[in-house]
N, C-alpha and C. Protein backbone atom coordinates (compact mmCIF):
# COMPACT_ATOMS: atom_id res chain seq x y z
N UNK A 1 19.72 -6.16 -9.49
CA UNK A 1 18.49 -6.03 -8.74
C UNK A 1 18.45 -7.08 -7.62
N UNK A 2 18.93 -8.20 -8.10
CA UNK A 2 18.72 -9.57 -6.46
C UNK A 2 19.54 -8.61 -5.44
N UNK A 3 21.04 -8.39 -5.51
CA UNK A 3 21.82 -7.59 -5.03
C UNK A 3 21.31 -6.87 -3.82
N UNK A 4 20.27 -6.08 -4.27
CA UNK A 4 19.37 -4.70 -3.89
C UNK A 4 18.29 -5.45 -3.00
N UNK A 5 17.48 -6.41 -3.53
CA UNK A 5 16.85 -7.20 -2.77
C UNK A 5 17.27 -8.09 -1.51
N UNK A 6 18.30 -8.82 -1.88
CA UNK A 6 19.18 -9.32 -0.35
C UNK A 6 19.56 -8.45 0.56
N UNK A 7 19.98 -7.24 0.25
CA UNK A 7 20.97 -6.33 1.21
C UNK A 7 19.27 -5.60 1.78
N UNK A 8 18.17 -5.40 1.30
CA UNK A 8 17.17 -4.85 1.58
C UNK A 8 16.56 -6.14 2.96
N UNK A 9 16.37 -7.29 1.95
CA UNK A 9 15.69 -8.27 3.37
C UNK A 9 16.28 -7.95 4.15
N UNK A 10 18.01 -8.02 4.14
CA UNK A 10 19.00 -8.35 5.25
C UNK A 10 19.06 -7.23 6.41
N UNK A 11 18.72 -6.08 5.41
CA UNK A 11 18.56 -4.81 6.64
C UNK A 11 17.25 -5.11 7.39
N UNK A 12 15.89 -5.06 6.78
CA UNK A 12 14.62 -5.28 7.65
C UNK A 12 14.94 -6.23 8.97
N UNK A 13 15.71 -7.14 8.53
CA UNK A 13 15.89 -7.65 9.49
C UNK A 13 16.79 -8.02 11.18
N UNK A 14 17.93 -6.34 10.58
CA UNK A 14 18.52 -6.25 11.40
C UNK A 14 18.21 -5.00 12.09
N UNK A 15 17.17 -4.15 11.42
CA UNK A 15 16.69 -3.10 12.44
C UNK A 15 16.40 -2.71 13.13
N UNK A 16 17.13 -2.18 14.64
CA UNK A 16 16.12 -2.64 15.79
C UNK A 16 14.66 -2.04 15.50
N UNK A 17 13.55 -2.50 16.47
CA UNK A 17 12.40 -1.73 16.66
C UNK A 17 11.96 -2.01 17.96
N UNK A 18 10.81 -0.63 18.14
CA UNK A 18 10.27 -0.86 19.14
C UNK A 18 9.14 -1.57 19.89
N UNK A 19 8.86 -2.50 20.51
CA UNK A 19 7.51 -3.46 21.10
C UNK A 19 6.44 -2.16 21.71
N UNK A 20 5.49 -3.04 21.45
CA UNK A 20 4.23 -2.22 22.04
C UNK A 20 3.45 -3.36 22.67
N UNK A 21 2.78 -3.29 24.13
CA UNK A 21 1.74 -4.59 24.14
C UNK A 21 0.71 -4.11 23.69
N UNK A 22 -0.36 -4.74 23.35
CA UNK A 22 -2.15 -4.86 23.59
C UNK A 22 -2.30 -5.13 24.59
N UNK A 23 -3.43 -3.89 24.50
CA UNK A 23 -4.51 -3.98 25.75
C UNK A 23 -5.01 -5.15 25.75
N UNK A 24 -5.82 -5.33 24.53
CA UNK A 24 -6.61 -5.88 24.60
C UNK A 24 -6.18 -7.68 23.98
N UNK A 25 -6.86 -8.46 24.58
CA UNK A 25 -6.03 -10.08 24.96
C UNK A 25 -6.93 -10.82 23.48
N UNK A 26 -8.24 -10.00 22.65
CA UNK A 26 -8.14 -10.76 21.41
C UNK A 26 -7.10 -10.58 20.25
N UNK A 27 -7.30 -11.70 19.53
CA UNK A 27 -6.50 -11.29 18.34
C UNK A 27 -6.45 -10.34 17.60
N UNK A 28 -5.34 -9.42 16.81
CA UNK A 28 -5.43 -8.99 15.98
C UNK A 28 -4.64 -9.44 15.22
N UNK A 29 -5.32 -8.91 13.71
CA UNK A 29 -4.80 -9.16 12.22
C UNK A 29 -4.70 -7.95 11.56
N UNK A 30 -3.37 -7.80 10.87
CA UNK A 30 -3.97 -6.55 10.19
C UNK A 30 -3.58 -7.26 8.47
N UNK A 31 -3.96 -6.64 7.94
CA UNK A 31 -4.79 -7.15 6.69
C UNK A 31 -4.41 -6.38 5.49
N UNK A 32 -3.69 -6.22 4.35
CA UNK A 32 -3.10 -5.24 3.60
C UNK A 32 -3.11 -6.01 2.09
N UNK A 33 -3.08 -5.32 0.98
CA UNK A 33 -2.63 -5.69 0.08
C UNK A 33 -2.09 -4.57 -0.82
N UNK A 34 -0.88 -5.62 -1.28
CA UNK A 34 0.62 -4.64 -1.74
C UNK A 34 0.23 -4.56 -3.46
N UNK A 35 0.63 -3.35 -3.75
CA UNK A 35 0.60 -3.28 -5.01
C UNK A 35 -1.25 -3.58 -5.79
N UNK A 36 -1.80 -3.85 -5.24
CA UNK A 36 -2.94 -4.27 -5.35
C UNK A 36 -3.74 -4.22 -6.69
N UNK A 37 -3.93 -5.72 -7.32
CA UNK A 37 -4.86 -5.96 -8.30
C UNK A 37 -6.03 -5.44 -7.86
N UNK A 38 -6.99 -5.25 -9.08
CA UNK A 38 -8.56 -5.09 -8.93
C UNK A 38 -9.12 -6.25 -7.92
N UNK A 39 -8.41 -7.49 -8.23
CA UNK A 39 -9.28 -8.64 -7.75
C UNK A 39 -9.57 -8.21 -6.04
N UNK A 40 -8.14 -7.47 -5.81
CA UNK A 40 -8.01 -7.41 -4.34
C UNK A 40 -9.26 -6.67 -3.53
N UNK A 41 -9.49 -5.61 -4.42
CA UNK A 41 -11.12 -4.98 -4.46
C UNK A 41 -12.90 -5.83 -4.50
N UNK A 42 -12.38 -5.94 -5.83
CA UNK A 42 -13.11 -6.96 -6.41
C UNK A 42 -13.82 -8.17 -5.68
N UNK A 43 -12.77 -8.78 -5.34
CA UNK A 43 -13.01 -9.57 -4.89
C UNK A 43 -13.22 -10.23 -2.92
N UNK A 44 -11.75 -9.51 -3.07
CA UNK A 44 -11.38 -9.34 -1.44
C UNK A 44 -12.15 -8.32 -1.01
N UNK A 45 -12.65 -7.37 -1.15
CA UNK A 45 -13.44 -6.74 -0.62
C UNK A 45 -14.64 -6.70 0.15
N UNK A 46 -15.95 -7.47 -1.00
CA UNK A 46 -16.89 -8.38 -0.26
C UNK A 46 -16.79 -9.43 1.13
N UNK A 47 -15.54 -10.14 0.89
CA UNK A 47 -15.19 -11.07 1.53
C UNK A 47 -14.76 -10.26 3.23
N UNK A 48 -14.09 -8.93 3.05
CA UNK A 48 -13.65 -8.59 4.06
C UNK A 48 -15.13 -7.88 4.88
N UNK A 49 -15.66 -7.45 3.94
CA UNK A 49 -17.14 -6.82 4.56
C UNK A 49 -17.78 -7.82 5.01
N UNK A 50 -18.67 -8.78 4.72
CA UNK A 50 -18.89 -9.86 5.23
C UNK A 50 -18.19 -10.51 6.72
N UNK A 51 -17.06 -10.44 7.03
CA UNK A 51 -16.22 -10.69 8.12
C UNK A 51 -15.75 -9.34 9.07
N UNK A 52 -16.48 -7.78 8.20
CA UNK A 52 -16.64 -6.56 9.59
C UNK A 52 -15.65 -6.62 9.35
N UNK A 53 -14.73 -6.56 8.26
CA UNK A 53 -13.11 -6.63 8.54
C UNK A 53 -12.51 -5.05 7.31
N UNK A 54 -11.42 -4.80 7.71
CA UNK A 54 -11.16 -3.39 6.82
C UNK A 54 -9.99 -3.69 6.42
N UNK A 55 -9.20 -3.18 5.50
CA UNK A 55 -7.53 -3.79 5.12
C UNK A 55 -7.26 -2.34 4.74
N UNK A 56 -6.01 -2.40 4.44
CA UNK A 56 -4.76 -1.42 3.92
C UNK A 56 -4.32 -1.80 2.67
N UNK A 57 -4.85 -1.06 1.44
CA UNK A 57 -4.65 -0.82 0.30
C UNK A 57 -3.73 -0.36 -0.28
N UNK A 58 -2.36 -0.49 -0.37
CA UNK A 58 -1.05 0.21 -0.69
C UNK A 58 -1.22 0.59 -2.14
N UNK A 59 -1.31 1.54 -2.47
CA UNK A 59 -1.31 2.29 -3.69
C UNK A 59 0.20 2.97 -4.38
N UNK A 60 0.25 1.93 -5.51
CA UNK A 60 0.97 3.01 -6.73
C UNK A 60 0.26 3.42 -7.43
N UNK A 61 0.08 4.61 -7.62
CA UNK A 61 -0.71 5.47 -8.95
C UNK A 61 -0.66 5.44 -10.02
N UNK A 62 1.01 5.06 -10.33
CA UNK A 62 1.20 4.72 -11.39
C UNK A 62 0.90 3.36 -12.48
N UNK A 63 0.23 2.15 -11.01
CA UNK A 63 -0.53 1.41 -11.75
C UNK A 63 -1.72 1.29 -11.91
N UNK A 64 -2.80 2.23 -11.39
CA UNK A 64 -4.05 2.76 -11.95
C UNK A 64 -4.44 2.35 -13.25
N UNK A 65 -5.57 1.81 -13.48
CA UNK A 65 -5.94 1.55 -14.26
C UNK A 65 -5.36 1.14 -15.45
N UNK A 66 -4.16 0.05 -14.95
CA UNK A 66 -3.40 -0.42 -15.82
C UNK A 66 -3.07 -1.90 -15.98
N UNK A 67 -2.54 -2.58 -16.65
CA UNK A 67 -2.45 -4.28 -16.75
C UNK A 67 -1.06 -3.89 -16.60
N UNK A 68 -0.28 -4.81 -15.28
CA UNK A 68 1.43 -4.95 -14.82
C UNK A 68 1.43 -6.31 -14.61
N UNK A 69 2.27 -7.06 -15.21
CA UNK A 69 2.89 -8.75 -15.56
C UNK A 69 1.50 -9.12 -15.94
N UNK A 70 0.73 -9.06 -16.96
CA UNK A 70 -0.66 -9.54 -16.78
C UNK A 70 -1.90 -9.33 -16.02
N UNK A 71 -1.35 -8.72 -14.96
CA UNK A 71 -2.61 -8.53 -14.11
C UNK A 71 -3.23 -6.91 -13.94
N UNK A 72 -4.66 -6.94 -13.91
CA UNK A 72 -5.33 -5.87 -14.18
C UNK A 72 -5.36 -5.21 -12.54
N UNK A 73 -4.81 -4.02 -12.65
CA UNK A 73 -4.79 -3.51 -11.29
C UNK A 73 -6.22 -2.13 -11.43
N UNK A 74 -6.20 -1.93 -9.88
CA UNK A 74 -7.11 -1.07 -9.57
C UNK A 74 -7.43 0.11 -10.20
N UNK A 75 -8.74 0.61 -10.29
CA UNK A 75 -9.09 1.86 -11.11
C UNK A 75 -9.44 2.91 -10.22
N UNK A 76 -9.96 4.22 -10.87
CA UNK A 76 -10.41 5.03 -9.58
C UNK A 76 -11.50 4.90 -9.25
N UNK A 77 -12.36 4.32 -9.78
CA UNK A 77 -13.78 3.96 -9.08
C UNK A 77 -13.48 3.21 -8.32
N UNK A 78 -12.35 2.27 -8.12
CA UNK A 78 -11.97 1.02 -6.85
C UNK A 78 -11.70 2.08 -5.50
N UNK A 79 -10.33 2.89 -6.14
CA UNK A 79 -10.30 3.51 -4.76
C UNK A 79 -11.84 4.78 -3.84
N UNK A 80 -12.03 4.91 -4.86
CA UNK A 80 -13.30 5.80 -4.27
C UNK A 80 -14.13 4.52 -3.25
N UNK A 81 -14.56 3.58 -4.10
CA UNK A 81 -15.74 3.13 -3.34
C UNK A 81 -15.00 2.19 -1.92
N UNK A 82 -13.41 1.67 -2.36
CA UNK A 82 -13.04 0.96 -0.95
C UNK A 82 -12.69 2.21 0.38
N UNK A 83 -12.40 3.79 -0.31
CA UNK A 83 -12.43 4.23 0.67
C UNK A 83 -13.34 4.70 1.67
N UNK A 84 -15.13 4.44 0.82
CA UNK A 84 -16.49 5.01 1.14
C UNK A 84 -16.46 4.01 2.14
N UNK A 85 -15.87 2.88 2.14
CA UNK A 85 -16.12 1.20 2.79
C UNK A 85 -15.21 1.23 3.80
N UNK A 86 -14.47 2.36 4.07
CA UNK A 86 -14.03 2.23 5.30
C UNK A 86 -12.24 1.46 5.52
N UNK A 87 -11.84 1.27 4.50
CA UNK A 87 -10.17 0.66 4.16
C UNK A 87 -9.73 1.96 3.85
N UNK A 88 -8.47 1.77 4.64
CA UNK A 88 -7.31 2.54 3.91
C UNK A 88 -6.61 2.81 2.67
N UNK A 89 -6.56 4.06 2.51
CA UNK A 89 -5.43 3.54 1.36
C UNK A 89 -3.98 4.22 1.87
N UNK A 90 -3.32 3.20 1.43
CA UNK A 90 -1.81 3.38 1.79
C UNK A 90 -1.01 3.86 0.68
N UNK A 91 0.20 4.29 1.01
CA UNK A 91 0.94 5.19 0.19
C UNK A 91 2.12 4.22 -0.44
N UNK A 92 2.31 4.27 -1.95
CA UNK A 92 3.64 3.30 -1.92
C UNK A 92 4.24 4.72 -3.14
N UNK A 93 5.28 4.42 -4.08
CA UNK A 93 5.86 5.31 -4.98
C UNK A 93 5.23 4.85 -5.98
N UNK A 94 5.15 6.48 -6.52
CA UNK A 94 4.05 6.49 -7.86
C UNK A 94 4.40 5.29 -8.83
N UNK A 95 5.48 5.41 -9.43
CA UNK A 95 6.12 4.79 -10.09
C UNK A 95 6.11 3.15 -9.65
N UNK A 96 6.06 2.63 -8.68
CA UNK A 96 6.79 1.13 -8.13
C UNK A 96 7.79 0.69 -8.42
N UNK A 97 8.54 1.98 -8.20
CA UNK A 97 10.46 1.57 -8.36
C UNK A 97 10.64 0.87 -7.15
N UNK A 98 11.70 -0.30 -7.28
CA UNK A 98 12.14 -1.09 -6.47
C UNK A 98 13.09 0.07 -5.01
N UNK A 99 12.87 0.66 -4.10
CA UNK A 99 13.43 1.63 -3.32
C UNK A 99 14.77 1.71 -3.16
N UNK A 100 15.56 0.35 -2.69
CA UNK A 100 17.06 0.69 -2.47
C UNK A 100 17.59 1.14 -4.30
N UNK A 101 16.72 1.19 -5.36
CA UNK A 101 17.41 1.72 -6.15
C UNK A 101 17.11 2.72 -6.90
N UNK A 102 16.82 3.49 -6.25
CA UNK A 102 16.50 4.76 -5.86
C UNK A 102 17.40 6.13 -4.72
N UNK A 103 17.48 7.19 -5.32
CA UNK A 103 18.51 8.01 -4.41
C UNK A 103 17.83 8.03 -3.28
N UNK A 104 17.78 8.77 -2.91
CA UNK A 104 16.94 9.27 -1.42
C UNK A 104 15.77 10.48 -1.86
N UNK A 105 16.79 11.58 -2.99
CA UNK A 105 15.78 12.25 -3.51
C UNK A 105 14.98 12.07 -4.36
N UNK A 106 15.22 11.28 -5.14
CA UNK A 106 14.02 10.05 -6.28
C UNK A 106 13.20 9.86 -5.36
N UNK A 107 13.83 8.64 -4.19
CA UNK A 107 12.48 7.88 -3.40
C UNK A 107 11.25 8.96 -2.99
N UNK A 108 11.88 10.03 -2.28
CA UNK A 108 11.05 11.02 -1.62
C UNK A 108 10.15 11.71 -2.83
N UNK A 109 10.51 11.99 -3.73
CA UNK A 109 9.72 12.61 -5.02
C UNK A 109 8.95 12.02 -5.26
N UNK A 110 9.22 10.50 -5.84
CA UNK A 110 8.29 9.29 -5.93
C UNK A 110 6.99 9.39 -5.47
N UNK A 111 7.65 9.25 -3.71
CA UNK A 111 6.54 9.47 -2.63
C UNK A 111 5.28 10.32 -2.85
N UNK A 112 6.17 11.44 -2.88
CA UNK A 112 5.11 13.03 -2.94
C UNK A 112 4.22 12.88 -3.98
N UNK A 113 5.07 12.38 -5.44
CA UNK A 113 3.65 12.28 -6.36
C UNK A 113 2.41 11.23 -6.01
N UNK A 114 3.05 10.25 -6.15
CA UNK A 114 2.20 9.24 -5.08
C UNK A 114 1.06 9.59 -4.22
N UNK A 115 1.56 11.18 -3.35
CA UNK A 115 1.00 11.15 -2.32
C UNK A 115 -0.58 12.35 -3.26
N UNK A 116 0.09 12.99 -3.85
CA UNK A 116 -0.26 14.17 -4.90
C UNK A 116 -1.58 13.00 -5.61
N UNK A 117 -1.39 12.17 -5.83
CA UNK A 117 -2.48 11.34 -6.60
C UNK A 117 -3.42 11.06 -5.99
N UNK A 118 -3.16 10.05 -4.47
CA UNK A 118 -4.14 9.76 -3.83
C UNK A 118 -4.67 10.77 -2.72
N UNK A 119 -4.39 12.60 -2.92
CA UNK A 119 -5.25 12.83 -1.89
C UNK A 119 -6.57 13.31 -2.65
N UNK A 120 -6.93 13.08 -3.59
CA UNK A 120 -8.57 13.49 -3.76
C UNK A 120 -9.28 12.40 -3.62
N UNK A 121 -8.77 11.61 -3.33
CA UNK A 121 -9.43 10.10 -2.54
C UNK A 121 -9.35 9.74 -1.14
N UNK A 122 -8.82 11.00 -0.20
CA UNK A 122 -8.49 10.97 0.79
C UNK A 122 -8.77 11.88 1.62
N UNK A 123 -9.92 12.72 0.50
CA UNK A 123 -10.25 13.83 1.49
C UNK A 123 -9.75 15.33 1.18
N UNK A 124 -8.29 14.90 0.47
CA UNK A 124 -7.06 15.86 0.83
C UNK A 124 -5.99 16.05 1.62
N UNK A 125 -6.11 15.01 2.49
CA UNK A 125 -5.21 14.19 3.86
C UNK A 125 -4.05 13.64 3.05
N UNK A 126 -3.12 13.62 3.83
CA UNK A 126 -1.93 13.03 3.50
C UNK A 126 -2.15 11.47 3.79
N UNK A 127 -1.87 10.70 3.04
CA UNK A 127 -1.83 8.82 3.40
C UNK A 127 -1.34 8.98 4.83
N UNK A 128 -1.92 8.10 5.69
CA UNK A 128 -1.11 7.57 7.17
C UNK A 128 -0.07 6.66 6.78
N UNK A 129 -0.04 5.84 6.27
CA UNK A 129 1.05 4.56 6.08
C UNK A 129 1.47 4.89 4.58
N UNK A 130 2.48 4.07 4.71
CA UNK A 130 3.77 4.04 3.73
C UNK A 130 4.29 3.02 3.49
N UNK A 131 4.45 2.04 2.27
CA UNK A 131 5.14 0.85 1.90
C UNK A 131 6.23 1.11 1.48
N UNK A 132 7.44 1.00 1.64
CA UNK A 132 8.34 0.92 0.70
C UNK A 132 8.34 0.06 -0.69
N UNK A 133 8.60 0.25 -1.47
CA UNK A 133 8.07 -0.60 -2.86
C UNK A 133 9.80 -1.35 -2.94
């Protein structure tokens, strides 16, 4: 697994991409949380409302309403009410398999269920964004 993880940083970082400017000359932040505990709701939530601020919620489904290394992650009353509040939710694999170890047709399956979970929280829309896990 480190293996999978080095050769993964090592690519992000050699990929080209493309620049975009801003228009506009204030700051931006964009604001996300990966894998996301309840607290991130819970807690971060208030905090971001208070500051007019919205984040990107990366969702595995598969940790719904579940305790992973100890920590109590999000339920579906979380995603309902952060999506009434105006945050995203983002798409990661149902499962939170580590990706480079994963085929191509795993990852993509992954995805779809993933995606299969969070659209009655979405309207029925497909997620805009995508984490790789």
């Amino acid at each position: 697994m480190y293996f999978f993880r080095r050769v993964n940083t090592w690519a992000a970082r050699k990929m080209p991409v493309k620049t975009a400017r801003a228009r506009d000359r204030r700051a931006v932040a964009s604001i996300s949380f990966d894998d996301f505990p309840q607290s991130a709701w819970q807690i971060g939530g208030p905090i971001l409302a208070r500051a007019g601020a919205r984040a990107t919620y990366y969702t595995a489904g598969g940790l719904c309403g579940r305790k992973h290394n100890g920590i109590m992650h999000f339920s579906t009353e979380d995603l309902v009410a952060l999506t009434r509040a105006g945050h995203e939710l983002g798409c990661h694999g149902f499962a939170h398999q580590p990706a480079p170890s994963l085929s191509d047709r795993a990852l993509a399956a992954d995805a779809i269920c993933n995606a299969g979970f969070l659209a009655p929280f979405l309207g029925g829309r497909a997620p805009e964004s995508y984490a790789y896990p």
